[in-house]
PDB file of N, CA and C in Angstrom:
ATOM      1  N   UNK A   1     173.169  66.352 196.602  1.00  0.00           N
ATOM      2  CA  UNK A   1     171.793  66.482 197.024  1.00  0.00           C
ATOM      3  C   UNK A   1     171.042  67.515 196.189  1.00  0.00           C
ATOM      4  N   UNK A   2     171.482  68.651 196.042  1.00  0.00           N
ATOM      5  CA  UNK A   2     171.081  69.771 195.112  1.00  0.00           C
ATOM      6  C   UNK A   2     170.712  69.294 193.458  1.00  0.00           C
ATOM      7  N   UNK A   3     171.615  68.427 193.172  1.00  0.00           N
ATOM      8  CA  UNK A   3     171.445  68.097 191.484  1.00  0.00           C
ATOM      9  C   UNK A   3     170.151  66.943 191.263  1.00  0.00           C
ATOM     10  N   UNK A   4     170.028  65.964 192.792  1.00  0.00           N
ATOM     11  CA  UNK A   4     168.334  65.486 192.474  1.00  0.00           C
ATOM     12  C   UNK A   4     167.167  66.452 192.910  1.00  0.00           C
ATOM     13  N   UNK A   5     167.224  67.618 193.417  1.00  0.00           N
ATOM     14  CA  UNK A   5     166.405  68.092 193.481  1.00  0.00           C
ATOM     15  C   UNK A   5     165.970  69.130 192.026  1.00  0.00           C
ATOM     16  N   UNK A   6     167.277  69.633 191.514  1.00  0.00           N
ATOM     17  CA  UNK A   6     166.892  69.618 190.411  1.00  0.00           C
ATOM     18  C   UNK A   6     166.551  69.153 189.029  1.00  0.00           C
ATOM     19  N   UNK A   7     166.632  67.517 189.214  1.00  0.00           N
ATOM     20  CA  UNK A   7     166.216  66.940 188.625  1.00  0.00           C
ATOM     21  C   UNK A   7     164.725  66.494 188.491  1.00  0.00           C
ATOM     22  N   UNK A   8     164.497  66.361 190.061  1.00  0.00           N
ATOM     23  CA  UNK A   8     162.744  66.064 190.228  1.00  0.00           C
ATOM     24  C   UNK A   8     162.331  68.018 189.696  1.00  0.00           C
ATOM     25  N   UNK A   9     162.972  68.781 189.557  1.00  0.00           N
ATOM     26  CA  UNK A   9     162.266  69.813 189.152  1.00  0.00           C
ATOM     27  C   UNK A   9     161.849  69.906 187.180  1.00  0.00           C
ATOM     28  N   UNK A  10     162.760  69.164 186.931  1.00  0.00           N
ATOM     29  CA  UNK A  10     162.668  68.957 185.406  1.00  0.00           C
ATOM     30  C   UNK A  10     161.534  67.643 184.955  1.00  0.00           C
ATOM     31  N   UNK A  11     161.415  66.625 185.958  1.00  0.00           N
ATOM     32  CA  UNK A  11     160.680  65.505 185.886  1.00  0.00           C
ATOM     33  C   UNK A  11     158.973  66.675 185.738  1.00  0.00           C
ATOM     34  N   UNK A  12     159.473  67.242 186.783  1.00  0.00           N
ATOM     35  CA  UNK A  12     158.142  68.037 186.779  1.00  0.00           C
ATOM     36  C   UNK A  12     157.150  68.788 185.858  1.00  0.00           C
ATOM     37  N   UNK A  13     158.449  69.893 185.432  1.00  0.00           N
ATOM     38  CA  UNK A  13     158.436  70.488 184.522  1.00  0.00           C
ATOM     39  C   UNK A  13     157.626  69.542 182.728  1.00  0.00           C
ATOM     40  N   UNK A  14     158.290  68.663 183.044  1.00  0.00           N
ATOM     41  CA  UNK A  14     157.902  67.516 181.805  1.00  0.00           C
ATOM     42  C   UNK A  14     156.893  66.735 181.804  1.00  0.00           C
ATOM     43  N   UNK A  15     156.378  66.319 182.871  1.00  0.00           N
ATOM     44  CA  UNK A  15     155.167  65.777 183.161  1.00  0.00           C
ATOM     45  C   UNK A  15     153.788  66.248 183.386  1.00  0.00           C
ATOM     46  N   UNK A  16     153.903  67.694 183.840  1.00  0.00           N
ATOM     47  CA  UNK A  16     153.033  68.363 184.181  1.00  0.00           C
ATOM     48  C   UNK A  16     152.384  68.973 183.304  1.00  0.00           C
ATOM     49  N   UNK A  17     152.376  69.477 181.934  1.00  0.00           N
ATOM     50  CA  UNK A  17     151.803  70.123 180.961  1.00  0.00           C
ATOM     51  C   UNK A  17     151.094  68.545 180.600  1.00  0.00           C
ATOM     52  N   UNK A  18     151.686  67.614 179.969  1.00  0.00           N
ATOM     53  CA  UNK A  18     150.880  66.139 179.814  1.00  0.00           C
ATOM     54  C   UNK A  18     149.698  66.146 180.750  1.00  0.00           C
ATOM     55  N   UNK A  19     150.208  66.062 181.322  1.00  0.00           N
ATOM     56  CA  UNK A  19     148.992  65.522 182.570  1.00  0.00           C
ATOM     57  C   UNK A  19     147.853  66.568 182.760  1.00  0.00           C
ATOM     58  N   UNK A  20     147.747  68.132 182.637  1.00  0.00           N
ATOM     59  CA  UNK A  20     147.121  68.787 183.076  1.00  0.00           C
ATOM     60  C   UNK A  20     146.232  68.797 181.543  1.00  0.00           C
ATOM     61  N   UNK A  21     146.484  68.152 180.343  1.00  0.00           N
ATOM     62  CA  UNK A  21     145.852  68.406 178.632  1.00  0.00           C
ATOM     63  C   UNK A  21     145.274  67.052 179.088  1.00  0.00           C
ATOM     64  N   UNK A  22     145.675  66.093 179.741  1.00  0.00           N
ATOM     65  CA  UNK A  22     144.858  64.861 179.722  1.00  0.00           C
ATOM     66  C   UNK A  22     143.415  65.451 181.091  1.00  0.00           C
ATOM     67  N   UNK A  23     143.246  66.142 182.003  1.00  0.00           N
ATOM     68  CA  UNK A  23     142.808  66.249 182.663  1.00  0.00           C
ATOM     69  C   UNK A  23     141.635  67.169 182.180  1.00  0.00           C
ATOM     70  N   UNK A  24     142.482  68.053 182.030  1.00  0.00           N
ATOM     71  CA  UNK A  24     141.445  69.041 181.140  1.00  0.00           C
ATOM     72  C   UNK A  24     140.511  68.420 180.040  1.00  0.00           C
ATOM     73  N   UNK A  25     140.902  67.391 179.368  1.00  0.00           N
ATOM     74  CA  UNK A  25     140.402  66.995 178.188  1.00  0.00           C
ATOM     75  C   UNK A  25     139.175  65.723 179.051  1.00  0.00           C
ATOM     76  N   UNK A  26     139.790  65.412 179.835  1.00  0.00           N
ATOM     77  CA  UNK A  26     138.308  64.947 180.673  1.00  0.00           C
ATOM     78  C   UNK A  26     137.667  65.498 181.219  1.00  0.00           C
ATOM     79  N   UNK A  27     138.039  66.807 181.421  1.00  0.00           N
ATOM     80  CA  UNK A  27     136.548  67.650 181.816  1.00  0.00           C
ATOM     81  C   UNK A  27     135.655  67.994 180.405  1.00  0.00           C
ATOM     82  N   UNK A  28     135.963  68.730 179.530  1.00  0.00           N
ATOM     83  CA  UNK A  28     135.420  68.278 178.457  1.00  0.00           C
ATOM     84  C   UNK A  28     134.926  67.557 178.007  1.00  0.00           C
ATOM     85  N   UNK A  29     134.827  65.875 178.153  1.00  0.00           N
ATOM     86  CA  UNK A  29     134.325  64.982 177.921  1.00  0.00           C
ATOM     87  C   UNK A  29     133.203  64.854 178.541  1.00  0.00           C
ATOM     88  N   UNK A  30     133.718  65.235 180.328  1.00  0.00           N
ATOM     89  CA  UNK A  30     132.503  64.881 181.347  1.00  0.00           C
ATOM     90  C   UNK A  30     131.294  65.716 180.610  1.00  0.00           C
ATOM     91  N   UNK A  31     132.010  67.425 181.209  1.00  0.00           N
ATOM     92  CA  UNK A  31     130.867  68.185 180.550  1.00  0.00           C
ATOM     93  C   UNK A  31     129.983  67.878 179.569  1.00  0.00           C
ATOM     94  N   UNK A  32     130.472  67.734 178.422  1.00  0.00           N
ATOM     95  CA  UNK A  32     130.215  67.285 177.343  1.00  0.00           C
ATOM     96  C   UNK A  32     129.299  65.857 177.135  1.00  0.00           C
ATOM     97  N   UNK A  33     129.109  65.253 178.020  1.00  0.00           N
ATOM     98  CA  UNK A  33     128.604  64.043 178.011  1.00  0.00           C
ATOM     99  C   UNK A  33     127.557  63.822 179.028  1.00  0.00           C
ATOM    100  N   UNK A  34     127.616  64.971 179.845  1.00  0.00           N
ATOM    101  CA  UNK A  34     126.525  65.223 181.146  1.00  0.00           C
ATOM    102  C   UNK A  34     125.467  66.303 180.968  1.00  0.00           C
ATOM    103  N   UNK A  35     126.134  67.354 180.203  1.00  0.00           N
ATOM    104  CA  UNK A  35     124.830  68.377 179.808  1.00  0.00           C
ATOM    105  C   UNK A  35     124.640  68.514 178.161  1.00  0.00           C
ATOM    106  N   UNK A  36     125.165  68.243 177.164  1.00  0.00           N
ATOM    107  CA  UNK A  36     124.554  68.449 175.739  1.00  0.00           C
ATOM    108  C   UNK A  36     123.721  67.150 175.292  1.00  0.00           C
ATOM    109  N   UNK A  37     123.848  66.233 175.457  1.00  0.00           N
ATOM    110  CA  UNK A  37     122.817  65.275 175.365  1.00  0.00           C
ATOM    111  C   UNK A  37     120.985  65.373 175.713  1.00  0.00           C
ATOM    112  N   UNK A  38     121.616  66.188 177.006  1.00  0.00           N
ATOM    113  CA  UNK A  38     119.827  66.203 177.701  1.00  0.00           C
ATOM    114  C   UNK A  38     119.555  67.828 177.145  1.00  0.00           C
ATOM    115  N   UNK A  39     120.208  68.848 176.422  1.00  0.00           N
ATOM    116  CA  UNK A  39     120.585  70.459 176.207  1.00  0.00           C
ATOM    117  C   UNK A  39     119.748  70.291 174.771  1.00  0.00           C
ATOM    118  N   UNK A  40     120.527  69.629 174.022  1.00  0.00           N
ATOM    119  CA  UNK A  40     120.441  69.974 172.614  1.00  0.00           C
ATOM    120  C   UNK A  40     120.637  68.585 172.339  1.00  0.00           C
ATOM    121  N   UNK A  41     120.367  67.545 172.822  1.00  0.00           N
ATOM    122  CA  UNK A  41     120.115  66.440 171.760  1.00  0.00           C
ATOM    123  C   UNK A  41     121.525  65.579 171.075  1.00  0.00           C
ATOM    124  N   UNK A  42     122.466  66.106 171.027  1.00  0.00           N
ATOM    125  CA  UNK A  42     123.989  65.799 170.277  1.00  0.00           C
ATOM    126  C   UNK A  42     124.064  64.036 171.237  1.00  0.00           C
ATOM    127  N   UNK A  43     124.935  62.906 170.822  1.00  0.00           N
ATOM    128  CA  UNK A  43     125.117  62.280 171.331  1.00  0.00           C
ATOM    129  C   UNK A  43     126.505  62.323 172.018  1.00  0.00           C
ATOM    130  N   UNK A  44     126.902  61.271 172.922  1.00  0.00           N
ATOM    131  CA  UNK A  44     127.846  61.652 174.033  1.00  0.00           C
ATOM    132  C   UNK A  44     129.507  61.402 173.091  1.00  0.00           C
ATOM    133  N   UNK A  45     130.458  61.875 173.829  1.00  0.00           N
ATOM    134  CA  UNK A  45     131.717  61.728 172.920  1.00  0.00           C
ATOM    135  C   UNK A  45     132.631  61.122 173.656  1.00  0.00           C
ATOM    136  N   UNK A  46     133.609  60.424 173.097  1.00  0.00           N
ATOM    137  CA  UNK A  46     134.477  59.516 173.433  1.00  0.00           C
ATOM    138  C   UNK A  46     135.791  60.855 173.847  1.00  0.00           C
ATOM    139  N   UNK A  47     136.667  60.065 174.755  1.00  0.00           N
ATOM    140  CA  UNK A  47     137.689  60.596 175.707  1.00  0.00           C
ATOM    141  C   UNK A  47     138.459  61.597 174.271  1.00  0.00           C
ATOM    142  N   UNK A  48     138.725  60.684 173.389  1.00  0.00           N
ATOM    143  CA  UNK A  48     139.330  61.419 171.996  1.00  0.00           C
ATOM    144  C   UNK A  48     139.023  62.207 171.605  1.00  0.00           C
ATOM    145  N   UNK A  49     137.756  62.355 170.811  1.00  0.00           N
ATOM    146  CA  UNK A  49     136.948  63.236 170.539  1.00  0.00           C
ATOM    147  C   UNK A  49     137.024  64.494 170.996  1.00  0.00           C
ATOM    148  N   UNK A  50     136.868  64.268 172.397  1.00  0.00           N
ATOM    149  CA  UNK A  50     136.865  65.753 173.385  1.00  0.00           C
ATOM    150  C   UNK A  50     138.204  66.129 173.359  1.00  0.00           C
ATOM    151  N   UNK A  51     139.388  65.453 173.203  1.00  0.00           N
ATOM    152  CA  UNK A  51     140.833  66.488 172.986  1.00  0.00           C
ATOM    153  C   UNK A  51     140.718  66.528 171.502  1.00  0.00           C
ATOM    154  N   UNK A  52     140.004  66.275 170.491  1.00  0.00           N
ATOM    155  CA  UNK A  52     139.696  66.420 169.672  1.00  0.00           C
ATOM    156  C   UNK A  52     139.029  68.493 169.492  1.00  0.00           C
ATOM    157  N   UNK A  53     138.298  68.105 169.996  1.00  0.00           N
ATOM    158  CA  UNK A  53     137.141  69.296 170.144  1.00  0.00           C
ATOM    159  C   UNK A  53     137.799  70.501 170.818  1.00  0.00           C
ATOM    160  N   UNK A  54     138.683  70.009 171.960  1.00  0.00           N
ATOM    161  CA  UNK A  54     139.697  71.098 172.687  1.00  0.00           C
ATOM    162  C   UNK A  54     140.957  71.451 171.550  1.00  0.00           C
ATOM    163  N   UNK A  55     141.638  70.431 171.189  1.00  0.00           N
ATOM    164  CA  UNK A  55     142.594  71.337 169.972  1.00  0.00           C
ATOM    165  C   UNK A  55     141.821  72.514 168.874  1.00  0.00           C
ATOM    166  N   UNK A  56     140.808  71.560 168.033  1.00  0.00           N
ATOM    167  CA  UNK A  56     140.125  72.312 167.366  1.00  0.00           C
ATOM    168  C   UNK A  56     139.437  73.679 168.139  1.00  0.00           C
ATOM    169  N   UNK A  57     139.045  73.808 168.935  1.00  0.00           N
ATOM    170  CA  UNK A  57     138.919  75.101 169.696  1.00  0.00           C
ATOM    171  C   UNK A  57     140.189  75.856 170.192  1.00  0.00           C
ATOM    172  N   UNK A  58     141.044  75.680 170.166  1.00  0.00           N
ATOM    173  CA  UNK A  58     142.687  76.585 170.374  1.00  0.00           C
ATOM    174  C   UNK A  58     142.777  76.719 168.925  1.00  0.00           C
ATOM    175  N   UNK A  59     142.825  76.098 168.013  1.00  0.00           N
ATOM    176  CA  UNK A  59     143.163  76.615 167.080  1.00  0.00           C
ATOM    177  C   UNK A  59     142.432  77.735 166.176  1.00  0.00           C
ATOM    178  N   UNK A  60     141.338  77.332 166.675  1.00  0.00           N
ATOM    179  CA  UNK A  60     139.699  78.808 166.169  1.00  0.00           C
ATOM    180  C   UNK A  60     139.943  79.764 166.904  1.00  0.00           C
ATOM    181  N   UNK A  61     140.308  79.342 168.514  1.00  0.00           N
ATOM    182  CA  UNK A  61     140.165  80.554 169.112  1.00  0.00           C
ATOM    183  C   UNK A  61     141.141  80.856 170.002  1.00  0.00           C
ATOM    184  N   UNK A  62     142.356  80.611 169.825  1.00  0.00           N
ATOM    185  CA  UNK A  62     143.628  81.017 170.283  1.00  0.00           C
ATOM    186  C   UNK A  62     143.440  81.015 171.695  1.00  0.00           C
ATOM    187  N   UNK A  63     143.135  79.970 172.241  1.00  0.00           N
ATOM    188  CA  UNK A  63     143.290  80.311 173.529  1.00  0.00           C
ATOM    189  C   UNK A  63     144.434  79.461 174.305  1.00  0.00           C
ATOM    190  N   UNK A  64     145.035  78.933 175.631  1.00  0.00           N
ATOM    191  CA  UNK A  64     146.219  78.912 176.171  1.00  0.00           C
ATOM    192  C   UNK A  64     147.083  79.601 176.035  1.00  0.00           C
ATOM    193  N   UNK A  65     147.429  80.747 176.350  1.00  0.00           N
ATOM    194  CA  UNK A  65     148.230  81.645 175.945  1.00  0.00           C
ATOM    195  C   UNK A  65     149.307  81.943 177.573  1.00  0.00           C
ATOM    196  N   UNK A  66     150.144  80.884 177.031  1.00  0.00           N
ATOM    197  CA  UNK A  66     151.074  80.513 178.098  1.00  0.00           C
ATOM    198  C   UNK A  66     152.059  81.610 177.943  1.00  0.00           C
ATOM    199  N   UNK A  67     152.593  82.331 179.075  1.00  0.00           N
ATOM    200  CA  UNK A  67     153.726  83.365 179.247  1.00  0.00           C
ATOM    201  C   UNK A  67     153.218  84.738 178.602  1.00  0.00           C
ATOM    202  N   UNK A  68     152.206  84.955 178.634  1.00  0.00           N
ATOM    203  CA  UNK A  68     151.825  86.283 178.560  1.00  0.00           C
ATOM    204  C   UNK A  68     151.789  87.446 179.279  1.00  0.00           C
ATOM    205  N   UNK A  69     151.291  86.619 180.373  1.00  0.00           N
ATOM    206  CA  UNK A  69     151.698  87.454 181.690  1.00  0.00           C
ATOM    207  C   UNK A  69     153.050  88.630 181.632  1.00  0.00           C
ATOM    208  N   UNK A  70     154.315  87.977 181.288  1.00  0.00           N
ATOM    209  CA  UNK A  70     155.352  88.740 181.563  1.00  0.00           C
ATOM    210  C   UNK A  70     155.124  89.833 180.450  1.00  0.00           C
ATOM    211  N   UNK A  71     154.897  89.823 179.392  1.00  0.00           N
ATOM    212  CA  UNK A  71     155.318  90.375 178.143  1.00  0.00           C
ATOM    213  C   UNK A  71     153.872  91.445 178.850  1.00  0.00           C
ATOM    214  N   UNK A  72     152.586  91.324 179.159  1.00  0.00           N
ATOM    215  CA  UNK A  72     151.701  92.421 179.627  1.00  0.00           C
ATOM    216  C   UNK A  72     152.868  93.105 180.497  1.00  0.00           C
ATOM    217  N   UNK A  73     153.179  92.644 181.275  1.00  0.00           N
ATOM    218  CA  UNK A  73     153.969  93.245 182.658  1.00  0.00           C
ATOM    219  C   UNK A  73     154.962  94.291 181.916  1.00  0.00           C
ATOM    220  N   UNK A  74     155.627  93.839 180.861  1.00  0.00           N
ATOM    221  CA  UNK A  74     156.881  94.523 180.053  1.00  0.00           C
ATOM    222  C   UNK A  74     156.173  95.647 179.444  1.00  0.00           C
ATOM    223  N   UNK A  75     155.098  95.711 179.101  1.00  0.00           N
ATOM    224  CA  UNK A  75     154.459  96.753 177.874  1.00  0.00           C
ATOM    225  C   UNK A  75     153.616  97.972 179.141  1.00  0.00           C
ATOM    226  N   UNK A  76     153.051  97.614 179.975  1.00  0.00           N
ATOM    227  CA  UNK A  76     152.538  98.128 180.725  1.00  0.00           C
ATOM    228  C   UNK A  76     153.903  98.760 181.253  1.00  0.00           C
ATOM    229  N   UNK A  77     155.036  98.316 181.440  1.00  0.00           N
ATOM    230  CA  UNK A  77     155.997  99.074 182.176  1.00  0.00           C
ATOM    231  C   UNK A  77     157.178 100.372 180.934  1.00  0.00           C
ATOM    232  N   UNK A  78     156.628  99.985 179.775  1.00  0.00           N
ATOM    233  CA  UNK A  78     157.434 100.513 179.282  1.00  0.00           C
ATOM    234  C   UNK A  78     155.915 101.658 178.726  1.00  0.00           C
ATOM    235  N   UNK A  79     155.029 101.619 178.812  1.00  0.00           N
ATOM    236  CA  UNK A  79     154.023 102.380 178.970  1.00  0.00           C
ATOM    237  C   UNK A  79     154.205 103.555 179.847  1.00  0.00           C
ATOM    238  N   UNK A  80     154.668 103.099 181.107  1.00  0.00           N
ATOM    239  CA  UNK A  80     154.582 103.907 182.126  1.00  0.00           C
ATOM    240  C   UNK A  80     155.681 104.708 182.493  1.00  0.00           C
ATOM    241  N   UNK A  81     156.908 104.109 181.663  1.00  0.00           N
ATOM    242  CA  UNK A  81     158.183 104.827 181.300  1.00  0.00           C
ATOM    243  C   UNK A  81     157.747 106.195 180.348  1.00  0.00           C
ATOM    244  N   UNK A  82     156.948 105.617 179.521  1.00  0.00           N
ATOM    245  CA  UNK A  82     156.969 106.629 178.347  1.00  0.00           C
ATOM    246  C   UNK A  82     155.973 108.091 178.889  1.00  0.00           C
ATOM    247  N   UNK A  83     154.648 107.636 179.850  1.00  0.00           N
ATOM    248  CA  UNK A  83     154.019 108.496 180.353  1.00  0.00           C
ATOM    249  C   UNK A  83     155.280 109.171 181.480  1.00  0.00           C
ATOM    250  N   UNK A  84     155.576 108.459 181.846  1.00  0.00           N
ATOM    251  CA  UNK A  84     156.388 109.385 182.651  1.00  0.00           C
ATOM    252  C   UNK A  84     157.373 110.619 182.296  1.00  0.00           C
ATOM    253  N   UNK A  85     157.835 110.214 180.971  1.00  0.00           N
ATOM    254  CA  UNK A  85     158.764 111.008 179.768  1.00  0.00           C
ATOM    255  C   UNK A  85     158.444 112.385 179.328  1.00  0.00           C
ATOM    256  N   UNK A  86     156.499 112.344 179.716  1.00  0.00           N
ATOM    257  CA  UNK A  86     155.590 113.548 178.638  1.00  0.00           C
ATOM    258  C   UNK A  86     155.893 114.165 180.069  1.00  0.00           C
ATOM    259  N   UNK A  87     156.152 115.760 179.349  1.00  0.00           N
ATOM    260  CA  UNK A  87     155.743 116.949 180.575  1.00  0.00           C
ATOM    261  C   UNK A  87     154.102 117.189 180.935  1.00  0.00           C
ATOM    262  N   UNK A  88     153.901 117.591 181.596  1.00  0.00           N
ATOM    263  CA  UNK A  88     152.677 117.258 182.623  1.00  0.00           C
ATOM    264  C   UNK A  88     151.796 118.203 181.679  1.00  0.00           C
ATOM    265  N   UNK A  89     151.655 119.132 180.734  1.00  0.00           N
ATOM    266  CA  UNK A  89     151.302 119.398 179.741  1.00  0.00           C
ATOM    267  C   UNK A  89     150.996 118.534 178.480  1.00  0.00           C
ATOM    268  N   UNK A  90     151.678 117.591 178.226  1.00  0.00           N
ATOM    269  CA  UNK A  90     151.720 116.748 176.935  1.00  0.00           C
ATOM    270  C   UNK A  90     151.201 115.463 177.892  1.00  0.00           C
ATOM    271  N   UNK A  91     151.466 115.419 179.255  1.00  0.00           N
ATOM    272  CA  UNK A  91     150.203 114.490 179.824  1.00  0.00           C
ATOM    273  C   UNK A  91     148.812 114.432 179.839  1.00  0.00           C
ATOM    274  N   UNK A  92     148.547 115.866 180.320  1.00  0.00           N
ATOM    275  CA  UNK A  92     147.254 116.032 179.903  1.00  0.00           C
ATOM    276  C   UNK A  92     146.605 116.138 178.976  1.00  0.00           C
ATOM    277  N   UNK A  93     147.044 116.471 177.974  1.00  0.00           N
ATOM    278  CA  UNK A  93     146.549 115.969 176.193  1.00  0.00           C
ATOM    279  C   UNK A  93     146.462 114.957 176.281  1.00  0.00           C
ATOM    280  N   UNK A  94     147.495 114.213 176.707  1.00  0.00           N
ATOM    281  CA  UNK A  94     147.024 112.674 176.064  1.00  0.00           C
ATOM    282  C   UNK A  94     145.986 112.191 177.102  1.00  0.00           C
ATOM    283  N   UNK A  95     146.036 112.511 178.272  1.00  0.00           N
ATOM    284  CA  UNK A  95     144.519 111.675 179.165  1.00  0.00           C
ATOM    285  C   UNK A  95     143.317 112.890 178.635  1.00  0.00           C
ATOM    286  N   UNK A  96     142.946 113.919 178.145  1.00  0.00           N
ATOM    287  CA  UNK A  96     142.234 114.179 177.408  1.00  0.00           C
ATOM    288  C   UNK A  96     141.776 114.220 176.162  1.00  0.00           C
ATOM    289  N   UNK A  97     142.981 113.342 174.996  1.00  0.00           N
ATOM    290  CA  UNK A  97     142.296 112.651 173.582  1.00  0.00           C
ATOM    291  C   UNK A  97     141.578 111.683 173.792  1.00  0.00           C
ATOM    292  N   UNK A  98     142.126 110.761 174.963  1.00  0.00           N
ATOM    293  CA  UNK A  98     141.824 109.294 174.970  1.00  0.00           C
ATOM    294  C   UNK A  98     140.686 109.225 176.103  1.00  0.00           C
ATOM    295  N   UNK A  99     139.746 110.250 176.746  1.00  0.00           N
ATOM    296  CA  UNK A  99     139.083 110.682 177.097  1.00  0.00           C
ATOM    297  C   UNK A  99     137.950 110.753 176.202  1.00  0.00           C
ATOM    298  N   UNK A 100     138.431 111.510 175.600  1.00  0.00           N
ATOM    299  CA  UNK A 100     137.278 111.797 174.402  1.00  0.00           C
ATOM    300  C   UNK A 100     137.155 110.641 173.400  1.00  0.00           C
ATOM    301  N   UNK A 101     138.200 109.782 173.235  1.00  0.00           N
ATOM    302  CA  UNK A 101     137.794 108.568 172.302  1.00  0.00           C
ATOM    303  C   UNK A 101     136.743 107.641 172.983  1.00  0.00           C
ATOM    304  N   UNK A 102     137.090 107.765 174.233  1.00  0.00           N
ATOM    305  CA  UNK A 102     136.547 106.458 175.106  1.00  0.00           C
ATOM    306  C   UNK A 102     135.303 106.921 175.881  1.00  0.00           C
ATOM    307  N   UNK A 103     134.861 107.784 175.388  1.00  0.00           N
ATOM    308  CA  UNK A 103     133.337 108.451 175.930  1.00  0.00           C
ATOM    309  C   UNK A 103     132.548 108.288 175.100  1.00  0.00           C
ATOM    310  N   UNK A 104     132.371 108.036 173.652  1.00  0.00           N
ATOM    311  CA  UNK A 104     131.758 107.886 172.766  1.00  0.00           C
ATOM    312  C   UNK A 104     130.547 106.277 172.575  1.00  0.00           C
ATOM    313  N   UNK A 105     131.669 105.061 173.703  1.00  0.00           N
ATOM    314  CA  UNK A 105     131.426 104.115 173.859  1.00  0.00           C
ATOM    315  C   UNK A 105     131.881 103.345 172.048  1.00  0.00           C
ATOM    316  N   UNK A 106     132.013 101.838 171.643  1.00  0.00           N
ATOM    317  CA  UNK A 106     132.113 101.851 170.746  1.00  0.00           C
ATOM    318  C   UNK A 106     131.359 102.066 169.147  1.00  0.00           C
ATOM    319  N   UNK A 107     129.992 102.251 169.627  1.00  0.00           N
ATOM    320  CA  UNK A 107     129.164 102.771 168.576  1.00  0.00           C
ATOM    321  C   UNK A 107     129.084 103.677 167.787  1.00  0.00           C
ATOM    322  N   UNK A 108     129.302 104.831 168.523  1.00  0.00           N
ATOM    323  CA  UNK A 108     129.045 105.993 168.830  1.00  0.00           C
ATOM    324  C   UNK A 108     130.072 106.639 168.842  1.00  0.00           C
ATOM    325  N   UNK A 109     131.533 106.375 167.918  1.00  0.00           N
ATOM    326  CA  UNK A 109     132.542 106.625 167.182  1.00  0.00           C
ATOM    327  C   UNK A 109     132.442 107.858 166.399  1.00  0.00           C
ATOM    328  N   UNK A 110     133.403 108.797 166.467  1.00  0.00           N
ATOM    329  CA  UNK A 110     133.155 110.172 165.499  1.00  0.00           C
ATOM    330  C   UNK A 110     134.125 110.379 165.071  1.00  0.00           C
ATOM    331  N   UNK A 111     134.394 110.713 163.867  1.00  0.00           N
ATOM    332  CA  UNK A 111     135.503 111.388 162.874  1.00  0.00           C
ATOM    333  C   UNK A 111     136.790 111.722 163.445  1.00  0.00           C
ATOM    334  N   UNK A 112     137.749 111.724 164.407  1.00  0.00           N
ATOM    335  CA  UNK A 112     138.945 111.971 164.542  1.00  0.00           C
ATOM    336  C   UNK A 112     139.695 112.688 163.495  1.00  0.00           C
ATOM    337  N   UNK A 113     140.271 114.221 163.773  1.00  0.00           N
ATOM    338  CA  UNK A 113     141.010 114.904 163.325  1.00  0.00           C
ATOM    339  C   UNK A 113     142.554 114.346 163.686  1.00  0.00           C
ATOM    340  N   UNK A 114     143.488 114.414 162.244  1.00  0.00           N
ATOM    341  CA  UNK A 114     144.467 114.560 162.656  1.00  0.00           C
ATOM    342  C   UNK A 114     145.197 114.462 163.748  1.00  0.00           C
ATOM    343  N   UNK A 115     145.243 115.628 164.149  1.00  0.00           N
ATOM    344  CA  UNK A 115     145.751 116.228 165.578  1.00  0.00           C
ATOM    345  C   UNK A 115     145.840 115.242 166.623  1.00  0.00           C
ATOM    346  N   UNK A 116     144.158 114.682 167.100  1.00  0.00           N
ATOM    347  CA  UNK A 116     144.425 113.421 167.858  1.00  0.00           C
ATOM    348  C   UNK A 116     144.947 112.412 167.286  1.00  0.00           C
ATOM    349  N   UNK A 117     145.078 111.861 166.114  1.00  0.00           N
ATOM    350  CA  UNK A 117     145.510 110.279 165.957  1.00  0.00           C
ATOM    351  C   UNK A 117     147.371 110.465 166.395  1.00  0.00           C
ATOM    352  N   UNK A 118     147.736 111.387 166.556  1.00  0.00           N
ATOM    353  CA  UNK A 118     148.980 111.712 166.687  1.00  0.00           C
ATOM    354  C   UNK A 118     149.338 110.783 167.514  1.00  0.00           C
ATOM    355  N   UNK A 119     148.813 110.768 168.957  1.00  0.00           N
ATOM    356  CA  UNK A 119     149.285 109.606 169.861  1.00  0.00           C
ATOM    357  C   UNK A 119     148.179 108.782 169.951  1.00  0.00           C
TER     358      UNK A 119
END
């Protein structure tokens, strides 16, 4: 009983990325065929086209970025290992360099000595 249930878990596993690029790729189409026509004039696009238009947009702009989640989770934790490591002296330096970097806003950037780029 256990080995078809993990089988319908692999059926799953295999079917489900298909199905959710075909779905997605008809929203794209819809969109695409319901507001740029009457927007800007473009004419409407075929089902292709629009997974057309969706690859070509992952590949410009890197987006699906499947399993990232964990690897944030890993860096943030080994982050918090490492803050934990500094004596509460060499803590407060560092939440007061990065204080001072991040008050400037990004415009409004100033010369960094040494000293801070350290961490």
């Amino acid at each position: 009983m256990n080995h078809n249930k993990h089988k319908k878990g692999w059926i799953f596993l295999f079917l489900c990325p298909p199905l959710i690029l075909l779905g997605v790729t008809w929203i794209v189409m819809a969109l695409w065929n319901c507001l740029l026509p009457d927007i800007l004039g473009v004419k409407s696009i075929t089902y292709w086209q629009a997974m057309g238009i969706l690859i070509l947009s992952k590949i410009l702009f890197g987006g699906f970025h499947f399993g990232k989640g964990m690897r944030d989770f890993k860096e943030k934790k080994m982050m918090r290992d490492r803050m934990m490591s500094l004596s509460p002296e060499e803590r407060e330096k560092f939440k007061e360099v990065w204080k001072d970097r991040c008050s400037g806003g990004f415009f409004n950037r100033q010369n960094r000595t040494n000293e801070e780029e350290k961490f």
